[in-house]
N, C-alpha and C. Protein backbone atom coordinates (compact mmCIF):
# COMPACT_ATOMS: atom_id res chain seq x y z
N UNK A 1 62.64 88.14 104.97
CA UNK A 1 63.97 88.61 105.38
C UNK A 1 64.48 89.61 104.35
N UNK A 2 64.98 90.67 105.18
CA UNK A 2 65.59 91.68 103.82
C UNK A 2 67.09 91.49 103.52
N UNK A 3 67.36 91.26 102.12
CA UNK A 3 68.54 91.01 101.69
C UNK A 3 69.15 91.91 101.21
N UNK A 4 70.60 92.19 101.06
CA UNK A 4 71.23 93.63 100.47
C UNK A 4 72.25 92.33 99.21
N UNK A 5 71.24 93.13 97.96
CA UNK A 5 71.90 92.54 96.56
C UNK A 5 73.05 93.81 96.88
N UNK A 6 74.33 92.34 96.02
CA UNK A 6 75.69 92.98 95.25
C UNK A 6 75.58 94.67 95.43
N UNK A 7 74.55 94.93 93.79
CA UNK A 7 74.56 96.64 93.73
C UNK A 7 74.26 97.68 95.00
N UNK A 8 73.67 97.02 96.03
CA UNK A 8 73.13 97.85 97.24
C UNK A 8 74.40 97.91 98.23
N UNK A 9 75.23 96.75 98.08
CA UNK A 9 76.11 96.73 99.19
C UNK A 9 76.80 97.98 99.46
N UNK A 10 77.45 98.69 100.24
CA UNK A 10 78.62 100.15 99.94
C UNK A 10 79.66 99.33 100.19
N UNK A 11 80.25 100.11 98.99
CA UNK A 11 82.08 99.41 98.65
C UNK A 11 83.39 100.01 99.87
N UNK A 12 83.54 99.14 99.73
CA UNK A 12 84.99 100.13 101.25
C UNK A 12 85.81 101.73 100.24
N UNK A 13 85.91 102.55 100.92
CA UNK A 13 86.49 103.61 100.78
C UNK A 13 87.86 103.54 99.99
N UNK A 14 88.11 104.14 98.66
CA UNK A 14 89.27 104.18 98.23
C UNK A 14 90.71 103.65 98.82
N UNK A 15 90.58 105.15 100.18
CA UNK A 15 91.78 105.34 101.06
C UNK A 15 91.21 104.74 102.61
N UNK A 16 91.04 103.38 102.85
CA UNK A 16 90.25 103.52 104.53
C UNK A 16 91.26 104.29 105.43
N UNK A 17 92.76 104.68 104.85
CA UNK A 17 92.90 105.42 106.26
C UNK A 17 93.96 106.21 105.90
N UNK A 18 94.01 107.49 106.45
CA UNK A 18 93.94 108.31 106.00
C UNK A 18 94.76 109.16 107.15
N UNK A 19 95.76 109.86 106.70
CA UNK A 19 96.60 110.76 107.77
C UNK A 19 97.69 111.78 106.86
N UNK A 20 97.11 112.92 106.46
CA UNK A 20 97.45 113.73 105.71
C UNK A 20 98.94 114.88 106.26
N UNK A 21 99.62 115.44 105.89
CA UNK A 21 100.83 116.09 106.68
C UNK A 21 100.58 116.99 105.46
N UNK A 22 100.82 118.19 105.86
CA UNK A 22 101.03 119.34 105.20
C UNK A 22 102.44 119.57 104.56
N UNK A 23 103.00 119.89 103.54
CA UNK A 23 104.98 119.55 103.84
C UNK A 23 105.40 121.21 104.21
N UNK A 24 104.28 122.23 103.81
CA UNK A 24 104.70 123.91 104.41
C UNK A 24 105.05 123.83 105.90
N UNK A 25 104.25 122.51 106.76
CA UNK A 25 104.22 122.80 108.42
C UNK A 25 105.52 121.99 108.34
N UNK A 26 106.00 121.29 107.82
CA UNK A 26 107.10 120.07 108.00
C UNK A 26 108.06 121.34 108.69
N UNK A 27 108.94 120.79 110.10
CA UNK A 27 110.16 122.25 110.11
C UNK A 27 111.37 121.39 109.44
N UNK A 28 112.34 122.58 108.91
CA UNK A 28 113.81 122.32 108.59
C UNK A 28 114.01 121.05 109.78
N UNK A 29 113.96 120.85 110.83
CA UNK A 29 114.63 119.38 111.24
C UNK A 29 113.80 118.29 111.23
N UNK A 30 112.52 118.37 111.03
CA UNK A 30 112.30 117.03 110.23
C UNK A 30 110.68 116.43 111.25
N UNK A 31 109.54 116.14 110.98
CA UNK A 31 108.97 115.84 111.84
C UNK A 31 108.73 114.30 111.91
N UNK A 32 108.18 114.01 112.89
CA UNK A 32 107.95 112.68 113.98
C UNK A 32 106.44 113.03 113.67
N UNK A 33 105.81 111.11 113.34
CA UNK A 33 104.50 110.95 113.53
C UNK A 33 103.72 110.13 113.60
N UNK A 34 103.41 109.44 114.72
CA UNK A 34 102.70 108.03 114.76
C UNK A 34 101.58 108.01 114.56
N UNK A 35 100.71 107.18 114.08
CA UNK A 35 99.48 106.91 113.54
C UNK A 35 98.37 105.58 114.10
N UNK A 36 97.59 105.38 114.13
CA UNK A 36 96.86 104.25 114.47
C UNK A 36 95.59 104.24 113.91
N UNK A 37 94.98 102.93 113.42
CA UNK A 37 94.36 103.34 112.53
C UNK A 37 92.69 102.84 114.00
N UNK A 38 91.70 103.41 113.63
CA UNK A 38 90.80 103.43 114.63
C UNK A 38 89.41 101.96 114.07
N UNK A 39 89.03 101.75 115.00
CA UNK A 39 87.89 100.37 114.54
C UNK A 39 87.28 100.78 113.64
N UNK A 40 87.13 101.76 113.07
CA UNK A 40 86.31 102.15 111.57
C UNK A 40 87.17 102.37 110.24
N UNK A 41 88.34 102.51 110.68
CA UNK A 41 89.10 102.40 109.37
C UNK A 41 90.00 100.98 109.08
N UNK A 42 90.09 100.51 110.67
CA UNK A 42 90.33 98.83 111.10
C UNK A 42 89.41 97.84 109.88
N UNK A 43 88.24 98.40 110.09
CA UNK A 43 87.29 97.44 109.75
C UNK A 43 86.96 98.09 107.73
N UNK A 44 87.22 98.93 107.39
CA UNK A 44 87.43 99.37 105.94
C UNK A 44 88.83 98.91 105.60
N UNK A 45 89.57 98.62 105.94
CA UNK A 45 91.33 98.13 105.85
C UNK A 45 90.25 96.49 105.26
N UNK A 46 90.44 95.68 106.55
CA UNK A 46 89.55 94.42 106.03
C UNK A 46 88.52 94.35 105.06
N UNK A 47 87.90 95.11 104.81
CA UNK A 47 86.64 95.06 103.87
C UNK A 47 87.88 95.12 102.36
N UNK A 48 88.57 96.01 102.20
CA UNK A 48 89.23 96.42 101.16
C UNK A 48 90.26 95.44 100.81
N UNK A 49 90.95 94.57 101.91
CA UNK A 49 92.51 93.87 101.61
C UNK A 49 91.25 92.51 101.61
N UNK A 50 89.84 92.21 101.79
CA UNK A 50 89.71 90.88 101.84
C UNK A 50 90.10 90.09 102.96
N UNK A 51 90.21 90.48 104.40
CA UNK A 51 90.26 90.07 105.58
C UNK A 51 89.27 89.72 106.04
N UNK A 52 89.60 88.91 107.10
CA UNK A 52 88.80 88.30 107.96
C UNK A 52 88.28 89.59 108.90
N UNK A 53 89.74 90.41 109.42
CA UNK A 53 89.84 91.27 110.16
C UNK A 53 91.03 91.95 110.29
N UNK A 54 90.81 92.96 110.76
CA UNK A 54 92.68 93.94 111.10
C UNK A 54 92.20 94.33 112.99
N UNK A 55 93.10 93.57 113.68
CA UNK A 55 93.02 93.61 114.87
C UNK A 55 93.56 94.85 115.08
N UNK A 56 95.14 95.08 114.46
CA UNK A 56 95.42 96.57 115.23
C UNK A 56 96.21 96.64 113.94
N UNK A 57 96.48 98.31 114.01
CA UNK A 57 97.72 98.67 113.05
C UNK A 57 98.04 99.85 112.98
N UNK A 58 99.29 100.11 113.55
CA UNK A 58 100.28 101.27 113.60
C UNK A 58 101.00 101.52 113.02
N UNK A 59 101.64 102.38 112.85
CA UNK A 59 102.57 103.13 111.57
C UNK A 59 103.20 104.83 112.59
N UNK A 60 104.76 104.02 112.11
CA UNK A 60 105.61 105.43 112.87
C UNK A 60 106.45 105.66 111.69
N UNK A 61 106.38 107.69 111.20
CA UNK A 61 107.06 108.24 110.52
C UNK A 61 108.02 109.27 110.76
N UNK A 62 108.97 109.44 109.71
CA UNK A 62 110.15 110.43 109.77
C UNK A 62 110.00 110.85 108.68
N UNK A 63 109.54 112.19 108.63
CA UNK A 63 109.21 113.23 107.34
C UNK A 63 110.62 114.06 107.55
N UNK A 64 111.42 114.50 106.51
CA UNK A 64 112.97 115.26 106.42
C UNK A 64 112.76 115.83 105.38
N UNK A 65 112.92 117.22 105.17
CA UNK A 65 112.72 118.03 103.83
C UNK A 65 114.09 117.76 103.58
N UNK A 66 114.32 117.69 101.90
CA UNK A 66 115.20 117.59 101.30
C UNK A 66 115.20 118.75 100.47
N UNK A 67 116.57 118.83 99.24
CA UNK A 67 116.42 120.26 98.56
C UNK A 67 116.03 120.01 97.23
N UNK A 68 115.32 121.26 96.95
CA UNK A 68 114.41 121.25 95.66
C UNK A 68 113.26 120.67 95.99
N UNK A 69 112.65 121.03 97.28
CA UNK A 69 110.87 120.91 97.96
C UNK A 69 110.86 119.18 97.89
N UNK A 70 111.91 118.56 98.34
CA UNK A 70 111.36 117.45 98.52
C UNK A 70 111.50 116.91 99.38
N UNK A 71 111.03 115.69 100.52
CA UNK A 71 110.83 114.94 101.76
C UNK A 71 111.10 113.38 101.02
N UNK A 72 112.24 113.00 102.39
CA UNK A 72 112.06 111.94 102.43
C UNK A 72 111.51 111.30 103.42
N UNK A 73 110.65 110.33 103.67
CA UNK A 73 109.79 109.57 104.29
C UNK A 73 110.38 108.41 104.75
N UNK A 74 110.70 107.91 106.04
CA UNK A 74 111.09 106.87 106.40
C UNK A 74 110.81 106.23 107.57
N UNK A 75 110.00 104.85 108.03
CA UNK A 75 109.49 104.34 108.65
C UNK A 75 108.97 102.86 108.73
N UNK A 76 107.63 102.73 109.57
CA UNK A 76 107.58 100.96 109.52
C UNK A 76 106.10 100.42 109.95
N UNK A 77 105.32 100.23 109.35
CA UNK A 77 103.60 99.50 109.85
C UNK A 77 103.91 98.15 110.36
N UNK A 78 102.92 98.24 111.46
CA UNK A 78 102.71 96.85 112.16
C UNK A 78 101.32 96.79 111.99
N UNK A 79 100.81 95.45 112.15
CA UNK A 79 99.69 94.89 112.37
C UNK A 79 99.15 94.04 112.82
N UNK A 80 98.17 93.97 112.80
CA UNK A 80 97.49 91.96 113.09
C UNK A 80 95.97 92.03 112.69
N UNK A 81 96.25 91.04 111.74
CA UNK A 81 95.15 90.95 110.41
C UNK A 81 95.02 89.40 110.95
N UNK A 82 93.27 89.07 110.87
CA UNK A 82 92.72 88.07 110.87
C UNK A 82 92.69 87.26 109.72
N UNK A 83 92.99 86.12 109.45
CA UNK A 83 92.73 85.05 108.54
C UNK A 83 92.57 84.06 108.42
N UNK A 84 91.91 83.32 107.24
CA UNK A 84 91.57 81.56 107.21
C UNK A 84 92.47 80.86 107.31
N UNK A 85 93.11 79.68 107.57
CA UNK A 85 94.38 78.91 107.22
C UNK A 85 94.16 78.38 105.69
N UNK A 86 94.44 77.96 104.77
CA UNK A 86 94.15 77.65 103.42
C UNK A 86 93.94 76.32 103.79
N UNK A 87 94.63 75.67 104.84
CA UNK A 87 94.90 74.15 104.98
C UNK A 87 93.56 73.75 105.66
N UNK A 88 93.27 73.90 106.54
CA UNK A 88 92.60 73.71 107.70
C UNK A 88 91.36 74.58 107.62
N UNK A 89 91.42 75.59 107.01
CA UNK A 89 90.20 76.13 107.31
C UNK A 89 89.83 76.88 108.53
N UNK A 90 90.65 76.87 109.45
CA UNK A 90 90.29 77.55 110.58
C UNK A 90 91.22 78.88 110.78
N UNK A 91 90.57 79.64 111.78
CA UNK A 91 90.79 81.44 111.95
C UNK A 91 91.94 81.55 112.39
N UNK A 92 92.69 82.26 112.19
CA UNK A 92 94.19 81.87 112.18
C UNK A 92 94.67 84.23 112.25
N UNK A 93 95.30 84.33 113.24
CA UNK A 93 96.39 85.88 113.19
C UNK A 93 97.68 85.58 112.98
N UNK A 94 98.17 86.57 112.03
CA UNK A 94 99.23 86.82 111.23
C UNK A 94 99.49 88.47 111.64
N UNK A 95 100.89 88.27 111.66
CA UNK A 95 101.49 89.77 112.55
C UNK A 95 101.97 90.50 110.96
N UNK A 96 101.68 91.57 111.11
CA UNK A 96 102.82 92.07 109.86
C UNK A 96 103.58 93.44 110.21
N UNK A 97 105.20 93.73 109.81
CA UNK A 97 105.97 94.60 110.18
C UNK A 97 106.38 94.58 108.89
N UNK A 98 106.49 95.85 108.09
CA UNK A 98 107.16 96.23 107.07
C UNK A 98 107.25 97.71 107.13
N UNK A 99 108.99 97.64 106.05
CA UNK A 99 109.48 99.20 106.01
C UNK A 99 109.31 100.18 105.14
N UNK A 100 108.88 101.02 105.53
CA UNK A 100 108.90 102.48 104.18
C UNK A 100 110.01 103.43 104.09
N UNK A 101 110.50 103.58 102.98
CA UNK A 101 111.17 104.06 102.82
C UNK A 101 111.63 105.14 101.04
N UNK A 102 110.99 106.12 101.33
CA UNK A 102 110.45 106.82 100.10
C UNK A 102 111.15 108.54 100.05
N UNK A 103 111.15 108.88 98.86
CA UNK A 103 111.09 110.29 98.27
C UNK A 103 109.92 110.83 98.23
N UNK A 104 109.61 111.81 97.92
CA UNK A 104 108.04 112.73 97.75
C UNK A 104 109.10 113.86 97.41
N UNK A 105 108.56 114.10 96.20
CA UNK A 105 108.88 115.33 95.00
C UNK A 105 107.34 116.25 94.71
N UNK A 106 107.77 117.58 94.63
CA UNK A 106 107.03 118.54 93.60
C UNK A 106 106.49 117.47 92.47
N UNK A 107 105.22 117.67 92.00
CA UNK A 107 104.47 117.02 91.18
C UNK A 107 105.41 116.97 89.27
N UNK A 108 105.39 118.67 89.30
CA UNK A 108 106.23 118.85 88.31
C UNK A 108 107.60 118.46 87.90
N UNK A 109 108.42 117.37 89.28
CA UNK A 109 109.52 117.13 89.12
C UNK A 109 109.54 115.91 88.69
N UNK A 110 108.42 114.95 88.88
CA UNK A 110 108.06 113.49 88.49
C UNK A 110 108.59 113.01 87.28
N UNK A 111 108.23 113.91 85.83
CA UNK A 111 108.26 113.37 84.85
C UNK A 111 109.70 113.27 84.70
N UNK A 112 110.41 114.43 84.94
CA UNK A 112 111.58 114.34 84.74
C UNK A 112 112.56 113.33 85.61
N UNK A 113 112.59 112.70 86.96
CA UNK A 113 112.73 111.83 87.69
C UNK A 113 112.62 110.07 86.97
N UNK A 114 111.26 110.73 86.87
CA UNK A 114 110.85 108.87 85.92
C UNK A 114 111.75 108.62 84.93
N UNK A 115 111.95 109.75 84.01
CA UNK A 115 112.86 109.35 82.90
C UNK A 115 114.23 109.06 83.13
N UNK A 116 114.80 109.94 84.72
CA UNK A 116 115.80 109.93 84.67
C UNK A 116 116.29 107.88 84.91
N UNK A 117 115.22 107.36 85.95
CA UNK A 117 115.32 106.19 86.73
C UNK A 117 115.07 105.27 85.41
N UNK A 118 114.35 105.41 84.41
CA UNK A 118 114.25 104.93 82.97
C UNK A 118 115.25 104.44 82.75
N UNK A 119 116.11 105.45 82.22
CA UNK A 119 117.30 105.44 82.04
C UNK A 119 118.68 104.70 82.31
N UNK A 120 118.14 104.88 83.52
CA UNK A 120 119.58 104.47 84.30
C UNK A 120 119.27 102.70 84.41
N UNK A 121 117.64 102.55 84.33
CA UNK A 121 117.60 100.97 84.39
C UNK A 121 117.78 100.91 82.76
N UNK A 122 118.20 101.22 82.12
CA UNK A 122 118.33 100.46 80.43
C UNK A 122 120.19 101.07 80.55
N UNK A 123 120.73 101.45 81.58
CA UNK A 123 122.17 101.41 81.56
C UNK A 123 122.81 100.86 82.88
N UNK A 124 121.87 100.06 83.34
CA UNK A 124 122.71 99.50 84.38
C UNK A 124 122.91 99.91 85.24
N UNK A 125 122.71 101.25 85.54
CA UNK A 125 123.22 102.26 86.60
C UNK A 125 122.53 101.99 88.04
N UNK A 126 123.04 102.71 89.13
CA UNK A 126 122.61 102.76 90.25
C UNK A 126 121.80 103.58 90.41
N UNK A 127 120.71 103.56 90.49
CA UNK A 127 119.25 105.29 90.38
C UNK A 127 117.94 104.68 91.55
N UNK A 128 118.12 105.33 92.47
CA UNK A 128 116.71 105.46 93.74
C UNK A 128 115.62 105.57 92.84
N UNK A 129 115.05 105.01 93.39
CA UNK A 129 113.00 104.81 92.48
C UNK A 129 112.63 106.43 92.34
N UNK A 130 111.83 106.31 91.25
CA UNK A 130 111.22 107.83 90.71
C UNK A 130 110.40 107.83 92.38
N UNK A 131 110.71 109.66 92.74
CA UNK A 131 110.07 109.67 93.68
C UNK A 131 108.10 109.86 93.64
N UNK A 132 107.52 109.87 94.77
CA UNK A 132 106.04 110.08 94.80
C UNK A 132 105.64 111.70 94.58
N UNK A 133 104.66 111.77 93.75
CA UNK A 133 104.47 113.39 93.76
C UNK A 133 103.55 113.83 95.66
N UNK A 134 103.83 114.86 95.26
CA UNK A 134 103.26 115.56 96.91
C UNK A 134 101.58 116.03 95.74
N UNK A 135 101.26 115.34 96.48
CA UNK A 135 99.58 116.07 96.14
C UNK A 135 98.74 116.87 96.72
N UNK A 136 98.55 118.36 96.27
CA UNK A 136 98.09 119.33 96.78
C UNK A 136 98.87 119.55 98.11
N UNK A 137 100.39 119.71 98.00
CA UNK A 137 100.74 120.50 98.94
C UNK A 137 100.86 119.08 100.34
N UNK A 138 100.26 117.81 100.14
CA UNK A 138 100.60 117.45 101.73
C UNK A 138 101.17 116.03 100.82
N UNK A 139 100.91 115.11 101.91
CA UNK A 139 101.71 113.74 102.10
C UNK A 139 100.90 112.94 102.51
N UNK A 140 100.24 111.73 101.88
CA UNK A 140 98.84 111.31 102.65
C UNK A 140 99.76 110.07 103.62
N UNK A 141 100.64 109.88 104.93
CA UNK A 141 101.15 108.70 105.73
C UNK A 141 99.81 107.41 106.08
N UNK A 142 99.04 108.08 106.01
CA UNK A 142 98.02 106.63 105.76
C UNK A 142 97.65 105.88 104.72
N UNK A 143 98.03 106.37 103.57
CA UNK A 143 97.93 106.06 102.42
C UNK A 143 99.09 104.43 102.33
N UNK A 144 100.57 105.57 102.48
CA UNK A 144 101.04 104.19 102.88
C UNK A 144 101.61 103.48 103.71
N UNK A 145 100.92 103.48 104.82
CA UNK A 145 100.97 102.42 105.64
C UNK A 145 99.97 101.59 105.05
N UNK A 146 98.81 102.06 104.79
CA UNK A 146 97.98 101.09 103.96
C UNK A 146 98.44 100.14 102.55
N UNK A 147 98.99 100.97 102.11
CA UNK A 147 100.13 100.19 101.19
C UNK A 147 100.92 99.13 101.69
N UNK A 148 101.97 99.40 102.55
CA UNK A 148 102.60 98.45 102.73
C UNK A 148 102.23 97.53 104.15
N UNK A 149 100.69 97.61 104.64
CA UNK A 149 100.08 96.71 104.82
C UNK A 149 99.86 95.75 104.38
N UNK A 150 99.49 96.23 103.08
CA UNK A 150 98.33 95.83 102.26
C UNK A 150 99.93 94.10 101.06
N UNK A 151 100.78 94.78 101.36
CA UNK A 151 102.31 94.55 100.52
C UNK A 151 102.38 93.45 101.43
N UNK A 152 102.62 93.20 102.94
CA UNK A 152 102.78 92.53 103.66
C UNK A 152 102.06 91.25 104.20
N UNK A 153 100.64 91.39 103.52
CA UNK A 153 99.66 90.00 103.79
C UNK A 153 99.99 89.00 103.26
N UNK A 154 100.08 87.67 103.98
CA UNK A 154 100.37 86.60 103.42
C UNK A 154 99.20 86.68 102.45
N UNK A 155 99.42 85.97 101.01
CA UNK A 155 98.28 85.44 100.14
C UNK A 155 97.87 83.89 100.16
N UNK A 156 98.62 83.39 101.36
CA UNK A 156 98.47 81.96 101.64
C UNK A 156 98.72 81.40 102.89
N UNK A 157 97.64 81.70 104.03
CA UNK A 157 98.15 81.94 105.34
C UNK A 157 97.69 80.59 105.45
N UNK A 158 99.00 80.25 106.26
CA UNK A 158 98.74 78.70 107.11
C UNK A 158 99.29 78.52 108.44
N UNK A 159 98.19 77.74 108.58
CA UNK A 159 98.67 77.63 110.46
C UNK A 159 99.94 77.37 110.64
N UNK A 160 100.19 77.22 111.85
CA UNK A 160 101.98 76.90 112.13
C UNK A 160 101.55 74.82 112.23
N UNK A 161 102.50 74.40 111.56
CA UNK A 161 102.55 73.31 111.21
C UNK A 161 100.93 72.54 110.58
N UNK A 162 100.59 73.18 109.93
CA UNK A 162 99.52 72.21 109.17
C UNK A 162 99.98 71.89 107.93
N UNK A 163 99.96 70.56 107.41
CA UNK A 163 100.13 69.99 106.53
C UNK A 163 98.98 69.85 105.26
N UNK A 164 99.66 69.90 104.30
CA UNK A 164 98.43 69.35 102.99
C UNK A 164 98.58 67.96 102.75
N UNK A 165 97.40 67.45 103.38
CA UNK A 165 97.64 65.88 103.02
C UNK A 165 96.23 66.11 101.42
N UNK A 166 97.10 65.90 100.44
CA UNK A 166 96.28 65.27 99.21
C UNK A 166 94.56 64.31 99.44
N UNK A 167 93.70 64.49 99.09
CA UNK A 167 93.19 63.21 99.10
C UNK A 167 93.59 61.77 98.52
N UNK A 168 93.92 60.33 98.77
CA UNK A 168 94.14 59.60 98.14
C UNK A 168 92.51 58.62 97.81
N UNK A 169 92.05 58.45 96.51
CA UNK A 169 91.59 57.56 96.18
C UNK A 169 91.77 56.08 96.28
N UNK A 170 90.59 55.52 96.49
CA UNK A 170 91.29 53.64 96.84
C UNK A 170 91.40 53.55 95.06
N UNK A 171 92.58 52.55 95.16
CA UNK A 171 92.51 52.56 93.74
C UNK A 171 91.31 51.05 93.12
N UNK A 172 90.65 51.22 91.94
CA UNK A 172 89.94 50.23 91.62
C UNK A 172 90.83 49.57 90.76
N UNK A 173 90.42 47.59 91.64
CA UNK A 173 91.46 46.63 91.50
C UNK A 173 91.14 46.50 90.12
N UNK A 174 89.96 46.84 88.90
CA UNK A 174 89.58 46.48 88.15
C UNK A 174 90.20 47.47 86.78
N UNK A 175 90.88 48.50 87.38
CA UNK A 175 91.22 49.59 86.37
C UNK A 175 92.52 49.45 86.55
N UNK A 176 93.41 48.32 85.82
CA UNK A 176 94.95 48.38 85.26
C UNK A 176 95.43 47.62 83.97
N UNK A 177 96.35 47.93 83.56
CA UNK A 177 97.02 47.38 82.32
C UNK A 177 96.19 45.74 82.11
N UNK A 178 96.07 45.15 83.22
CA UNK A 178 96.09 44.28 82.96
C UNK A 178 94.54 43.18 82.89
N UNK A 179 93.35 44.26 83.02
CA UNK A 179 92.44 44.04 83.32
C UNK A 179 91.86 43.13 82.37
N UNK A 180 91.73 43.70 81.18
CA UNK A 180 91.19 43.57 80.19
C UNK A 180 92.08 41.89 79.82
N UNK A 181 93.25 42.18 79.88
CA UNK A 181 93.64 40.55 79.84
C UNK A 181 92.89 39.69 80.63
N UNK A 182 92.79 39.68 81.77
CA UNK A 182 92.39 38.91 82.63
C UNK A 182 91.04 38.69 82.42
N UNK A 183 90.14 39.39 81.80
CA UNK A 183 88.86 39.16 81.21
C UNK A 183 88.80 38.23 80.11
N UNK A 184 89.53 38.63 79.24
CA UNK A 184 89.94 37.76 78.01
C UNK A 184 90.35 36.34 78.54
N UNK A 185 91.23 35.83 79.35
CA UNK A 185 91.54 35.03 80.18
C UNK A 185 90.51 33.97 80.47
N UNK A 186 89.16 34.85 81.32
CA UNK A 186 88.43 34.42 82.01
C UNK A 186 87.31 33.39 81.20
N UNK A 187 87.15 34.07 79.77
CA UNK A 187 86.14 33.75 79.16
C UNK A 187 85.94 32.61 78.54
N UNK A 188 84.83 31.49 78.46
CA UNK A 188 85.09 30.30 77.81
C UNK A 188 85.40 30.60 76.66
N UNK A 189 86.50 29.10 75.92
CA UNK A 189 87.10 29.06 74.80
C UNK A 189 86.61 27.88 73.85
N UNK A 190 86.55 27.95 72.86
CA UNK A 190 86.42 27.14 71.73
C UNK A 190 87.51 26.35 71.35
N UNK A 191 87.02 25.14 71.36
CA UNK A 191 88.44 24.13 71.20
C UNK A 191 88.24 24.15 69.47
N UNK A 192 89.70 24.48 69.35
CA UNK A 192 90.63 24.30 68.03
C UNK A 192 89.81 23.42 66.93
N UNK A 193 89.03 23.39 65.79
CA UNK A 193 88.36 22.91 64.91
C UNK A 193 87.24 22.74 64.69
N UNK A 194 86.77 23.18 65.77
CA UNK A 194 85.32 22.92 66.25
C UNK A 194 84.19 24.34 66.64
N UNK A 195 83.64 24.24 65.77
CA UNK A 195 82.49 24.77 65.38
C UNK A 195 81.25 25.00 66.70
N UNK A 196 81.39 26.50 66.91
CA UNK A 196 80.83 26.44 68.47
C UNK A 196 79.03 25.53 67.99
N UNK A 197 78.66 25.30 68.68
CA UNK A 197 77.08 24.35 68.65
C UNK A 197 75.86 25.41 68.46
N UNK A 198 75.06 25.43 67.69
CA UNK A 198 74.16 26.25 67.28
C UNK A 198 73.21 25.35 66.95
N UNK A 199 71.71 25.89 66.20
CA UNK A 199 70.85 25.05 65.54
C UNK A 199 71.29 25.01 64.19
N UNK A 200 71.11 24.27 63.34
CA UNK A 200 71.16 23.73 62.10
C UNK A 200 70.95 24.60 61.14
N UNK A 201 70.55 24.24 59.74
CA UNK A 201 70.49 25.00 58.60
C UNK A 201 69.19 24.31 58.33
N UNK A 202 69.07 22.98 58.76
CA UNK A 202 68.14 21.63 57.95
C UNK A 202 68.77 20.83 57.16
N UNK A 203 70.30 21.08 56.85
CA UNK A 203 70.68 20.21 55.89
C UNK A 203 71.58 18.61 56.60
């Protein structure tokens, strides 16, 4: 039988999915863009998050240029990812819906952003998260939906009403406080002056 060792296996793809936007094509009112990810990037999603499986998963966006070349991004991934129950052991789907909701800045505006949000968390202030840089000009929307896929998996999926029953051990009647007395107890005793019976000396 031919086996594929560890080193031979191929590793799932960085990004399994992948939906790039240009922000030059973005128009002044803002574009619309739904996504779905296809049985080959379905099945690299699972290889990568440690699934059983990713049954389906969609992702709808709202790209809005903002000023000083930047977009805000706002939207929501659904899914249905296959999994074990932790309890039970058996194959178990879990739905997931989560929201995005992001900046995308010029690369060069980052550093200055980070420091500003620095800042404002060592004064208490009210400051929106350092935004995402735009890399090479686009916006990868599969990137994160895969993200906040990936944000949204239970790490402890359990069926709907399964319980953890503990194992209980029978307890052994022979292992308590009081055992060892009761041994002591048990054992013949030597009456008071008397010299347990042995053989002699000869004398």
């Amino acid at each position: 039988m031919n086996r594929t060792t560890e080193t031979e296996r191929p590793h799932p793809p960085r990004d399994p999915w992948r939906a790039l936007v240009a922000v030059a094509q973005v128009p002044e009112t803002g574009l619309h863009r739904d996504i779905e990810a296809d049985p080959r990037q379905r099945q690299a999603l699972a290889d990568t998050a440690g699934l059983r499986e990713v049954l389906s998963a969609q992702a709808s966006f709202d790209v809005t240029p903002k000023s000083g070349g930047r977009f805000h991004v706002a939207g929501s991934v659904r899914a249905r990812v296959g999994q074990t129950c932790v309890v039970t052991l058996e194959e178990i789907e879990n739905d997931i819906d989560e929201e995005i909701d992001l900046i995308f800045a010029p690369p060069e505006q980052i550093p200055q952003m980070a420091a500003l949000a620095e800042e404002a968390e060592r004064s208490d202030a009210e400051m929106p998260d350092p935004p995402e840089p735009i890399e090479n000009g686009t916006i990868d929307l599969g990137r994160l939906a895969t993200d906040a896929l990936f944000l949204g998996i239970d790490p402890y999926p359990r069926k709907e009403d399964a319980v953890f029953e503990p194992v209980v051990e029978a307890a052994d009647p022979e292992d308590h406080p009081f055992a060892a007395l009761k041994a002591l107890q048990a054992a013949p005793k030597t009456p008071a002056g008397k010299k347990p019976k042995g053989k002699s000396n000869g004398t």
